[in-house]
N, C-alpha and C. Protein backbone atom coordinates (compact mmCIF):
# COMPACT_ATOMS: atom_id res chain seq x y z
N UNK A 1 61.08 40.08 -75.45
CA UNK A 1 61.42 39.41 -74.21
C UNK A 1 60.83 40.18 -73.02
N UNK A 2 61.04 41.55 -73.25
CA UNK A 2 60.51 42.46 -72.40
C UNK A 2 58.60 42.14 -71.69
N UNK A 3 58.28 41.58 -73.20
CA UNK A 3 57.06 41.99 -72.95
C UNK A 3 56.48 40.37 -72.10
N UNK A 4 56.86 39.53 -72.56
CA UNK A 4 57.08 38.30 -72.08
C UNK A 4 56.96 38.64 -70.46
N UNK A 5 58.05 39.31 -69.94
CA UNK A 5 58.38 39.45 -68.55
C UNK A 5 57.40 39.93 -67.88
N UNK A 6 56.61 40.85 -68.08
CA UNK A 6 55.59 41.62 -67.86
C UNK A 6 54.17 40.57 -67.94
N UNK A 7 54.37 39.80 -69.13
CA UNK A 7 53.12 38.71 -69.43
C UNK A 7 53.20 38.21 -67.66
N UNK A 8 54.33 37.30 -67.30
CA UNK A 8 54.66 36.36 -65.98
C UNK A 8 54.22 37.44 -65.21
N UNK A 9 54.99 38.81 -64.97
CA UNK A 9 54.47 39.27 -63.76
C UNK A 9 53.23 39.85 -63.30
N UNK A 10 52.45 39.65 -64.13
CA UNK A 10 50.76 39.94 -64.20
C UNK A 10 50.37 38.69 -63.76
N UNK A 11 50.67 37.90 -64.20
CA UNK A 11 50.15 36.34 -64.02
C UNK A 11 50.57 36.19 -62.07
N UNK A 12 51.86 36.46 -61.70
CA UNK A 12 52.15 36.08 -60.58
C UNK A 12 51.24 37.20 -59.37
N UNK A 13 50.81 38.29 -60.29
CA UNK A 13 50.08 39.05 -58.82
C UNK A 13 48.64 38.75 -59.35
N UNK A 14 48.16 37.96 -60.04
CA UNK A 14 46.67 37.62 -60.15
C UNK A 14 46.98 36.40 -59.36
N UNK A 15 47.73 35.73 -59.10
CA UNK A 15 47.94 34.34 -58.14
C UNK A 15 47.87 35.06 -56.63
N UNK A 16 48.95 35.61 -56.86
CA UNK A 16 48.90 36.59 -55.70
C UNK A 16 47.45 37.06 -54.64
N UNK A 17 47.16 37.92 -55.57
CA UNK A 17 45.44 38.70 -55.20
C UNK A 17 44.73 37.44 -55.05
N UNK A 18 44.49 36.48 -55.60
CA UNK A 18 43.98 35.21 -55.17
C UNK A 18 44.83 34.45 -53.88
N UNK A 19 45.35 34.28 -53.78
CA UNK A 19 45.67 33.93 -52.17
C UNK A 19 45.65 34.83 -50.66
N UNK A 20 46.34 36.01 -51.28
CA UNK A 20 46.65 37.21 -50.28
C UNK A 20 45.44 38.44 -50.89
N UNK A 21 44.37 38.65 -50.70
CA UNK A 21 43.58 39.61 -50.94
C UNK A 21 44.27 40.71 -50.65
N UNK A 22 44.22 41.66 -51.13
CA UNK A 22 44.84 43.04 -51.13
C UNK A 22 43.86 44.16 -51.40
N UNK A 23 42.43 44.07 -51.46
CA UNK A 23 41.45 44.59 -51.80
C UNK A 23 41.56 45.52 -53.28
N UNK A 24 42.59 44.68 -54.40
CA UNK A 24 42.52 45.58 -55.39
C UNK A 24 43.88 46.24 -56.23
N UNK A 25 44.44 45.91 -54.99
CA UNK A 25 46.37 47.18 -55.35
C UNK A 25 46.39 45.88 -56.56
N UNK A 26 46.85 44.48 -55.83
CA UNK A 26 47.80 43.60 -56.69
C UNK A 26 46.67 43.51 -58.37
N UNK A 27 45.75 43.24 -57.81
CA UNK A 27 44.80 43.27 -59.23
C UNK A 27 44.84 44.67 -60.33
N UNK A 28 44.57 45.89 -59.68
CA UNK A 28 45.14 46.70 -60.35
C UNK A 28 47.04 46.65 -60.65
N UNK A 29 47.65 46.58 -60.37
CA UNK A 29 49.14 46.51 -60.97
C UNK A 29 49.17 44.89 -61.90
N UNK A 30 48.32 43.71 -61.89
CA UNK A 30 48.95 43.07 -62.56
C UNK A 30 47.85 43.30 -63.98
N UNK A 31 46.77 44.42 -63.95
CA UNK A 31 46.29 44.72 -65.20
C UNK A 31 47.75 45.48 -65.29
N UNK A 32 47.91 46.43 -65.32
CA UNK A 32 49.35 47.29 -65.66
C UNK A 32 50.59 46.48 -66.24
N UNK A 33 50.76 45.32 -65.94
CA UNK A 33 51.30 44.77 -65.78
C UNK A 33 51.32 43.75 -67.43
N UNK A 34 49.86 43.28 -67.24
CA UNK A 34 48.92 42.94 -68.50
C UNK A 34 49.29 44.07 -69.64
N UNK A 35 48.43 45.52 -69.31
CA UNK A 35 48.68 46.77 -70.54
C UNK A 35 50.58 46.77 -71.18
N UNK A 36 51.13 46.85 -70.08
CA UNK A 36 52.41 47.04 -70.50
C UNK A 36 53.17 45.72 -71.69
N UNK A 37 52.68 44.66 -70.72
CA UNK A 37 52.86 43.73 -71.71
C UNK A 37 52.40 43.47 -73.32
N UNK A 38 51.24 43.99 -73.52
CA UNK A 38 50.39 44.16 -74.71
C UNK A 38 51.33 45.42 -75.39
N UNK A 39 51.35 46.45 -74.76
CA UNK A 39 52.00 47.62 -75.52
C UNK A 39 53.27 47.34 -76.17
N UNK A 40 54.17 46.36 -75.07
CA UNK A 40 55.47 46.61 -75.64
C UNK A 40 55.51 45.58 -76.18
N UNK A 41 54.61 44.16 -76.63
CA UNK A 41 54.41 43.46 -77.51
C UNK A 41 54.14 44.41 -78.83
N UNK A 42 53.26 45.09 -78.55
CA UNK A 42 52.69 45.78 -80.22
C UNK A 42 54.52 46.45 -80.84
N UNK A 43 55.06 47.10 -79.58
CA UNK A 43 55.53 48.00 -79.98
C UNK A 43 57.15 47.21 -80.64
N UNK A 44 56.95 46.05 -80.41
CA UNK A 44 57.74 44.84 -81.21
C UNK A 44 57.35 44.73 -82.75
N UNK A 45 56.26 44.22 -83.04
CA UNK A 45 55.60 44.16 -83.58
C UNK A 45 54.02 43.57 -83.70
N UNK A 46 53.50 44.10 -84.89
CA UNK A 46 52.16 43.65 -84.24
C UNK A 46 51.58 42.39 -84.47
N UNK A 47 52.14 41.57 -84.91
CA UNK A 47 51.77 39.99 -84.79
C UNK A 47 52.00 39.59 -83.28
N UNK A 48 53.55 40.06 -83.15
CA UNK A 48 53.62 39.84 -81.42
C UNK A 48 52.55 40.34 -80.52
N UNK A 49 51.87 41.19 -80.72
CA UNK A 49 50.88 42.04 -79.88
C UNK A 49 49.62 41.40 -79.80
N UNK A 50 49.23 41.37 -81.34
CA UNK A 50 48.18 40.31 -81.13
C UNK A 50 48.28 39.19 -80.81
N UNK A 51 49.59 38.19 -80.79
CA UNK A 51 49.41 36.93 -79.77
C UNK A 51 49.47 37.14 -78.60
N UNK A 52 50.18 38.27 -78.03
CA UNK A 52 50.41 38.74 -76.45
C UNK A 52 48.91 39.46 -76.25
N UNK A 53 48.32 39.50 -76.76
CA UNK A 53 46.60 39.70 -76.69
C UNK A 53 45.61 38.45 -76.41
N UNK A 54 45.85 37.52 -77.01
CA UNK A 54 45.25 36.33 -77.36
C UNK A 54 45.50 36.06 -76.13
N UNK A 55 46.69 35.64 -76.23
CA UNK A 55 47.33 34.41 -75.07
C UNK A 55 46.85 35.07 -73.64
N UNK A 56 47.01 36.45 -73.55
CA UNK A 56 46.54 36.88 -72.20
C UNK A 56 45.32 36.62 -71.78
N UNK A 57 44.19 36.85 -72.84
CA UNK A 57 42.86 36.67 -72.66
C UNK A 57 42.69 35.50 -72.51
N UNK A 58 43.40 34.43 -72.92
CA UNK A 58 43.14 32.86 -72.70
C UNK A 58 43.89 32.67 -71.54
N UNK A 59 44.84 32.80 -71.28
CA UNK A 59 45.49 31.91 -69.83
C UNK A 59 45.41 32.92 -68.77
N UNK A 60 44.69 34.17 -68.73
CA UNK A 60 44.80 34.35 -67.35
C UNK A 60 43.73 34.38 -66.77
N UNK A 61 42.48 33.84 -67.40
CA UNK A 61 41.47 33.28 -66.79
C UNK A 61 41.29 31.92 -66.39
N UNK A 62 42.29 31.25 -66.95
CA UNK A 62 42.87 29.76 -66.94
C UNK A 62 43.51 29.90 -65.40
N UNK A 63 44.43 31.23 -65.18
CA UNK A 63 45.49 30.98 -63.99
C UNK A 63 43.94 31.18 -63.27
N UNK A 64 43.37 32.11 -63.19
CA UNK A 64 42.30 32.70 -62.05
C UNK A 64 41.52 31.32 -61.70
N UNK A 65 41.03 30.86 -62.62
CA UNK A 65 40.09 29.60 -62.14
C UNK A 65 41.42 28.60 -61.60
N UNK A 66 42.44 28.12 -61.77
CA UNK A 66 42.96 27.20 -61.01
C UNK A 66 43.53 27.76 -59.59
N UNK A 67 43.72 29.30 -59.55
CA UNK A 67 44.41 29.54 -58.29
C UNK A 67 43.17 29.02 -57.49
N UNK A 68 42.26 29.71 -58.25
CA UNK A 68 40.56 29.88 -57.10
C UNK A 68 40.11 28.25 -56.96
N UNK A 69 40.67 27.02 -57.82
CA UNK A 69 40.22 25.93 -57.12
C UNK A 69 41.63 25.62 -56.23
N UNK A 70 42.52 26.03 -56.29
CA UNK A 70 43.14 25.33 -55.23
C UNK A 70 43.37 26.10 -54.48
N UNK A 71 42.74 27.56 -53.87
CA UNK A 71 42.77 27.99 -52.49
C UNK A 71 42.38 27.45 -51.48
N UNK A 72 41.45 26.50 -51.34
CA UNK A 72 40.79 26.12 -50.48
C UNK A 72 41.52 24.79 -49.80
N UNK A 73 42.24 24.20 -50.30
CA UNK A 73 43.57 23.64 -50.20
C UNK A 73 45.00 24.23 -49.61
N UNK A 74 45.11 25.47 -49.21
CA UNK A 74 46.07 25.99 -49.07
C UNK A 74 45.86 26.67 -47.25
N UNK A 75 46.81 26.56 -46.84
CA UNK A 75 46.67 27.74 -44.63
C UNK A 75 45.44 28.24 -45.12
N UNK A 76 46.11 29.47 -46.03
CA UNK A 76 44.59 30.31 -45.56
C UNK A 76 43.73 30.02 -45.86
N UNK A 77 43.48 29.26 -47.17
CA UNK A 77 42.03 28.33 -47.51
C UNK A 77 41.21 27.95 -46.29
N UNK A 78 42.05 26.92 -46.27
CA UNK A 78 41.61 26.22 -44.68
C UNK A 78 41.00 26.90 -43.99
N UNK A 79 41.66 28.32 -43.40
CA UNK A 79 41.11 28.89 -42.61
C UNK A 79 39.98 29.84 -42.86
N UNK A 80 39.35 30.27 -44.49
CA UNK A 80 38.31 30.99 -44.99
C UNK A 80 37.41 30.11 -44.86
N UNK A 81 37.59 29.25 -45.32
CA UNK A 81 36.18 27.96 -46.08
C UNK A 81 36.33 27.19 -44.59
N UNK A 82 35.28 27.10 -44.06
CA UNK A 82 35.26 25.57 -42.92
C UNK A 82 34.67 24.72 -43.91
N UNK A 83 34.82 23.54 -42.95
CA UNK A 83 34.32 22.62 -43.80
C UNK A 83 32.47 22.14 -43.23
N UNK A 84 32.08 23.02 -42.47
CA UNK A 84 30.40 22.77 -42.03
C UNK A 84 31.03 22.42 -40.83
N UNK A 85 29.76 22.45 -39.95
CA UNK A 85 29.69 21.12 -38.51
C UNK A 85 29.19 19.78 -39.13
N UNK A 86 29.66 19.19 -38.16
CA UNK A 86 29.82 17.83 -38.28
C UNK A 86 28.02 17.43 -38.80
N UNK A 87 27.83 15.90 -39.40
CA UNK A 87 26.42 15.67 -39.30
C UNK A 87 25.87 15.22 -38.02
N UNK A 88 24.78 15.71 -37.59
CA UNK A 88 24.09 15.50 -36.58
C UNK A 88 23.40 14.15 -36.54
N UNK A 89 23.39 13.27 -35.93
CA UNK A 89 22.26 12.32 -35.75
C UNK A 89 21.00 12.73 -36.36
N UNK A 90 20.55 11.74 -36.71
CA UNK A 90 19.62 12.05 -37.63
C UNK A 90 18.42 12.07 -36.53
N UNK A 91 17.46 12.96 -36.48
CA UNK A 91 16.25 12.84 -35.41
C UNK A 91 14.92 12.06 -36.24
N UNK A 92 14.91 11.32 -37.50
CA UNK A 92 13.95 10.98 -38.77
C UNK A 92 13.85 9.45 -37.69
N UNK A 93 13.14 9.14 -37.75
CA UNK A 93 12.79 7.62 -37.31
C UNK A 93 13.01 6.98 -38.42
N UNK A 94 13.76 5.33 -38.51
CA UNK A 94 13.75 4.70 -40.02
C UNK A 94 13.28 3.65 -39.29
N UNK A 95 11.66 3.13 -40.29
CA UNK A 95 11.09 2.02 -40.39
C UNK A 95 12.02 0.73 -40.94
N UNK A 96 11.71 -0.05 -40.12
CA UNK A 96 12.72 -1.20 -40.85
C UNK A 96 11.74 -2.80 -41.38
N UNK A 97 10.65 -2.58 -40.44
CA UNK A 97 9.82 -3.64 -40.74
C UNK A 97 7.92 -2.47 -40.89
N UNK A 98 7.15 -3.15 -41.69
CA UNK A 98 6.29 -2.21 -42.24
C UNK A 98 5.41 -1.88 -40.76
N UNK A 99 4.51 -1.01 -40.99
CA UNK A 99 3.75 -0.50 -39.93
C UNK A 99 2.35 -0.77 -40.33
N UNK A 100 1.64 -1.90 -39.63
CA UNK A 100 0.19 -2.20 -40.23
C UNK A 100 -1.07 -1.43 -39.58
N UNK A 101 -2.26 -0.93 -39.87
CA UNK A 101 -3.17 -0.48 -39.25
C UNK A 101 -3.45 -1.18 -38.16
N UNK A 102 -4.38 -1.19 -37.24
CA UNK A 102 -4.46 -1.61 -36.38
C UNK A 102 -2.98 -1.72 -34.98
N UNK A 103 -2.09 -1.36 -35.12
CA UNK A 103 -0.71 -1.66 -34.38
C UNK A 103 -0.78 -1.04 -33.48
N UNK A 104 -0.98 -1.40 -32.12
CA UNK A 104 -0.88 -0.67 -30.86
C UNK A 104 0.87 -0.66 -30.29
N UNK A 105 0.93 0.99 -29.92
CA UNK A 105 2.29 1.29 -29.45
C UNK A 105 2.07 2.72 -28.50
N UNK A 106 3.00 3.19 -28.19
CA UNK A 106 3.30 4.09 -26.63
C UNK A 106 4.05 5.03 -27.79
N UNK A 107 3.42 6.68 -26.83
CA UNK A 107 4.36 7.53 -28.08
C UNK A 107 5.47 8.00 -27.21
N UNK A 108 6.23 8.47 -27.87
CA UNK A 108 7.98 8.45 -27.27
C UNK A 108 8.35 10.26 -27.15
N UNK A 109 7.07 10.52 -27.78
CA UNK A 109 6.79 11.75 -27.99
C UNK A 109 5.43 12.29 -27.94
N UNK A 110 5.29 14.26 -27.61
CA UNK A 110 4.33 14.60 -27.56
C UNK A 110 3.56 14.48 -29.22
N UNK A 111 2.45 14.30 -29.35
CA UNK A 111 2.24 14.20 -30.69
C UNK A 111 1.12 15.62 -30.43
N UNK A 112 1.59 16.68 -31.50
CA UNK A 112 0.57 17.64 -31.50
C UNK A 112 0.71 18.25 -33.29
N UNK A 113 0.20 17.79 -33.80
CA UNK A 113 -0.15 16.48 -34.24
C UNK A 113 0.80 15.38 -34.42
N UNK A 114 2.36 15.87 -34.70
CA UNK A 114 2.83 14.98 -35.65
C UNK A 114 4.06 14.62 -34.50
N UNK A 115 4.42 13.82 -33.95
CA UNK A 115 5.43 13.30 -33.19
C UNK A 115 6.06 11.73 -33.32
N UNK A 116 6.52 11.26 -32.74
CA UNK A 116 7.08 9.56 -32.72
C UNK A 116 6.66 8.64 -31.74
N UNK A 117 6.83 7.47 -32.45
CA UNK A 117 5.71 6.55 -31.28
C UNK A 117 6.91 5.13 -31.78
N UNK A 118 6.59 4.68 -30.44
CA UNK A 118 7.55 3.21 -29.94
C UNK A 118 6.96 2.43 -30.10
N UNK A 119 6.78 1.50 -31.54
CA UNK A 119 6.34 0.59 -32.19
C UNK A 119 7.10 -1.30 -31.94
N UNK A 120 6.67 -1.59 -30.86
CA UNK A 120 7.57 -2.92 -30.98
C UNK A 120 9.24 -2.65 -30.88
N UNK A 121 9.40 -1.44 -30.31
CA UNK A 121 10.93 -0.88 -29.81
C UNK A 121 11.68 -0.49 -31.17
N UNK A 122 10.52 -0.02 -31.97
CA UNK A 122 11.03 1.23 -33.20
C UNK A 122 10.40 2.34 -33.00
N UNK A 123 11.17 3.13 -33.24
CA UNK A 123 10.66 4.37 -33.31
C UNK A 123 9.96 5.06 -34.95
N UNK A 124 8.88 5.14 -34.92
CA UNK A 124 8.31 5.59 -35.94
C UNK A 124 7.49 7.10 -36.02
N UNK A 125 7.39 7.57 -36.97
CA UNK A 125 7.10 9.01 -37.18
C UNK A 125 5.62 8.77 -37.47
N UNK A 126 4.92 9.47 -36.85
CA UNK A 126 3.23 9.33 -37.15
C UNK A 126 2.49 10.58 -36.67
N UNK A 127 1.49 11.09 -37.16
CA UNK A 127 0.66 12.31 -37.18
C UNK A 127 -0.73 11.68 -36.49
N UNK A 128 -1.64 12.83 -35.94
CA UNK A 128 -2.78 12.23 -35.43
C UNK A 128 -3.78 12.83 -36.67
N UNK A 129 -4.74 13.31 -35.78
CA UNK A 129 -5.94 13.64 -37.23
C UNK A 129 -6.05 14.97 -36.57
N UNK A 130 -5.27 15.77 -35.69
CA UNK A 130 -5.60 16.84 -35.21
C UNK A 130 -5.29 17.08 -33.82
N UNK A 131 -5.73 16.10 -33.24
CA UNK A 131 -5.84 16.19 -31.74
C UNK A 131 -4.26 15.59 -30.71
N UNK A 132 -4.30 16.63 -29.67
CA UNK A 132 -2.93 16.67 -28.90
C UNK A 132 -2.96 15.54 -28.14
N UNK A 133 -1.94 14.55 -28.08
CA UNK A 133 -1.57 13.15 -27.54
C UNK A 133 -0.32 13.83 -26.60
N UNK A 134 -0.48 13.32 -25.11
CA UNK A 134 0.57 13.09 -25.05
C UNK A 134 1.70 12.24 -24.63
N UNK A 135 2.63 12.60 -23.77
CA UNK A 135 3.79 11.25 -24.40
C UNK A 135 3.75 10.35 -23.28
N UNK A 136 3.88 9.05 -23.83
CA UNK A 136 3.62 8.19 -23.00
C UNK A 136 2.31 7.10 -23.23
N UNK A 137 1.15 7.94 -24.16
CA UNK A 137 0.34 7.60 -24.12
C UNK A 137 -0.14 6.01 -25.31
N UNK A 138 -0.93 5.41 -24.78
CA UNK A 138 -1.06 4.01 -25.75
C UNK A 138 -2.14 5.23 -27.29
N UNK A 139 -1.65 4.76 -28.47
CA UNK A 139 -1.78 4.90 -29.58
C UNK A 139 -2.36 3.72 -30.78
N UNK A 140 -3.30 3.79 -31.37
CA UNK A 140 -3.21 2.71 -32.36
C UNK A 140 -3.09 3.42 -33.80
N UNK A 141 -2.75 2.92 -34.57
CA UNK A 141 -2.18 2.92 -35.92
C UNK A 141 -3.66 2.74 -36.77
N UNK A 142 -4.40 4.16 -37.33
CA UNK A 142 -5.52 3.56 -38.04
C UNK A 142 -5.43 3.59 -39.52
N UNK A 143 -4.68 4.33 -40.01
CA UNK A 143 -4.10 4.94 -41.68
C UNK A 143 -2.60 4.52 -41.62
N UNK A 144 -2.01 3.81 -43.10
CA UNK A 144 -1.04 3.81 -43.43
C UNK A 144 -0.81 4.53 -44.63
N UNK A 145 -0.25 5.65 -44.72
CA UNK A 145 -0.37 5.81 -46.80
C UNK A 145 1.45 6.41 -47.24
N UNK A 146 1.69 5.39 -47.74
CA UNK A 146 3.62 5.65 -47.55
C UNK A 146 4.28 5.65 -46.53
N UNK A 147 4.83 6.86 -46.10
CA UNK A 147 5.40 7.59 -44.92
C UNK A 147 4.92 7.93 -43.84
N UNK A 148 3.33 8.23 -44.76
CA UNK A 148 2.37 8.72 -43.47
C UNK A 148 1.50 7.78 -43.03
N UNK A 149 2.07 7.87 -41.39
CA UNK A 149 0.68 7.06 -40.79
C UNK A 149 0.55 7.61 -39.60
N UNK A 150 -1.15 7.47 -39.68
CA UNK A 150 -1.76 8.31 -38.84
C UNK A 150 -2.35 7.36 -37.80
N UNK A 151 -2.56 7.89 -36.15
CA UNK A 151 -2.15 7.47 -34.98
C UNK A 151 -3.83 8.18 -34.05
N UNK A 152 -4.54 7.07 -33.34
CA UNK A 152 -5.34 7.58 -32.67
C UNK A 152 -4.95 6.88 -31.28
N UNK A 153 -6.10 7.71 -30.55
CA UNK A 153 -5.49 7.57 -28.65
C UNK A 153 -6.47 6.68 -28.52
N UNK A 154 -6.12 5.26 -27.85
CA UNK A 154 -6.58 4.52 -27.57
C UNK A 154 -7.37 4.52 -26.20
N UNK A 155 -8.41 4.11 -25.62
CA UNK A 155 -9.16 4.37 -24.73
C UNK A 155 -8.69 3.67 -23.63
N UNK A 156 -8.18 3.73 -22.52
CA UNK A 156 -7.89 2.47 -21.36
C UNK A 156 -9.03 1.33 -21.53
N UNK A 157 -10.59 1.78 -21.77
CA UNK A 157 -10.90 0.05 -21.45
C UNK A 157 -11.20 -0.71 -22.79
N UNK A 158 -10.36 -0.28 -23.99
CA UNK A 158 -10.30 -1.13 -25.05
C UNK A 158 -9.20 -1.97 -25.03
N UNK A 159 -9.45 -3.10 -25.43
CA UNK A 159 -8.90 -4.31 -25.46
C UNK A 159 -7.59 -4.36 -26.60
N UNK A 160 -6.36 -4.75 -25.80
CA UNK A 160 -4.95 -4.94 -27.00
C UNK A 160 -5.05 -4.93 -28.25
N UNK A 161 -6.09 -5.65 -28.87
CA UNK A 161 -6.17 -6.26 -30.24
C UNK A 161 -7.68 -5.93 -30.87
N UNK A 162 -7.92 -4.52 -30.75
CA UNK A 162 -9.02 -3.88 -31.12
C UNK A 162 -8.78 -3.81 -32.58
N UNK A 163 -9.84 -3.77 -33.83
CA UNK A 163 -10.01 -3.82 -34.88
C UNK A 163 -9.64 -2.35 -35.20
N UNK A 164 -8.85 -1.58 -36.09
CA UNK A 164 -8.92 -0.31 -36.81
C UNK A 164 -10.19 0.33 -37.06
N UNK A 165 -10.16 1.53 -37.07
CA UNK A 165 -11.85 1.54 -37.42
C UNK A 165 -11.14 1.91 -39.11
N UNK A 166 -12.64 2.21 -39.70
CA UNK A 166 -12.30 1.95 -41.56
C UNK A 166 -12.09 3.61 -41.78
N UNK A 167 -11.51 3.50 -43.13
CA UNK A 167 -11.03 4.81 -43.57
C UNK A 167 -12.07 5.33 -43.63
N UNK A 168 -11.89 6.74 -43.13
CA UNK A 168 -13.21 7.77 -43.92
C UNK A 168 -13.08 8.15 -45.34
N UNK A 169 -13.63 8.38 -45.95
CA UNK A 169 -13.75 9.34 -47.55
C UNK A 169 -13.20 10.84 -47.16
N UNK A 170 -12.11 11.29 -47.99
CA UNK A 170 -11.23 12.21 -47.58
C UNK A 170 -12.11 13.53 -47.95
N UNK A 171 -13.65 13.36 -48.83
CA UNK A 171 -14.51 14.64 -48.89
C UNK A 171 -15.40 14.56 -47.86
N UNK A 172 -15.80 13.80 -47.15
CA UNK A 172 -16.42 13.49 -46.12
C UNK A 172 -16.30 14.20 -44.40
């Protein structure tokens, strides 16, 4: 029975040391706590010892992993673990209707290379081929490839509905 008692009170300061850190005391006394229990199991007998062996090695890694998932649930949990900052607005432009070559739009941003441009009052993400745009400026749409589409500066005396010029060869 003795040793029994000793089993619980090892168990209650490993709960313990898991909620209230103690840097060590409660963890060291509820091994002691553990030894004593084992000893005066043996010293019962030793079938008792070896189940008061067993059983320790199995459930008090059982208690450790459940104290340790439900600290974070508990005052002080709360107050160790935040839970992050909030999510931010997303700054990603989402296409909702496709983006065709040729598409003249105003960028909403500096593009050096890669900034956002006001497509028909979307905002879309587009790269140039190198060269610094900046904001405000009329843009046409000459590459589409997925995600990426790439954006040249349109000249003031070209006309709204100017043709794309054609892809180059990417060894070229």
């Amino acid at each position: 029975m003795l040793a029994i008692l000793f089993f619980f009170l090892g168990l209650i300061l490993v709960v313990l040391e898991v909620f209230f850190p103690s840097f060590g005391v409660l963890t060291i006394s509820a091994l002691a706590a553990f030894a004593t229990s084992i000893l005066v199991a043996f010293g019962e007998s030793t079938g008792m010892g070896v189940t008061m062996t067993v059983v320790t090695i199995v459930v008090v890694p059982a208690v450790i992993w459940f104290a340790i998932r439900q600290l974070p649930k508990t005052p002080l949990g709360k107050k160790l673990f935040t839970s992050g900052p909030p999510p931010a607005p997303s700054d990603t432009a989402r296409i909702t209707k496709p983006v065709l070559p040729g598409a003249i739009g105003v960028t909403s941003s500096e593009l050096r290379p890669s900034g956002t441009l006001d497509l028909d009052g979307e905002r879309v993400d587009v790269v140039t081929e190198g060269e610094f745009i900046e904001r405000g400026a009329r843009v046409r749409v000459v590459e589409v490839e997925g995600n990426r589409v790439v954006v040249e500066l349109v000249e003031s005396d070209e006309p709204e509905t100017a043709e794309p010029r054609k892809k180059k060869p990417r060894w070229a």
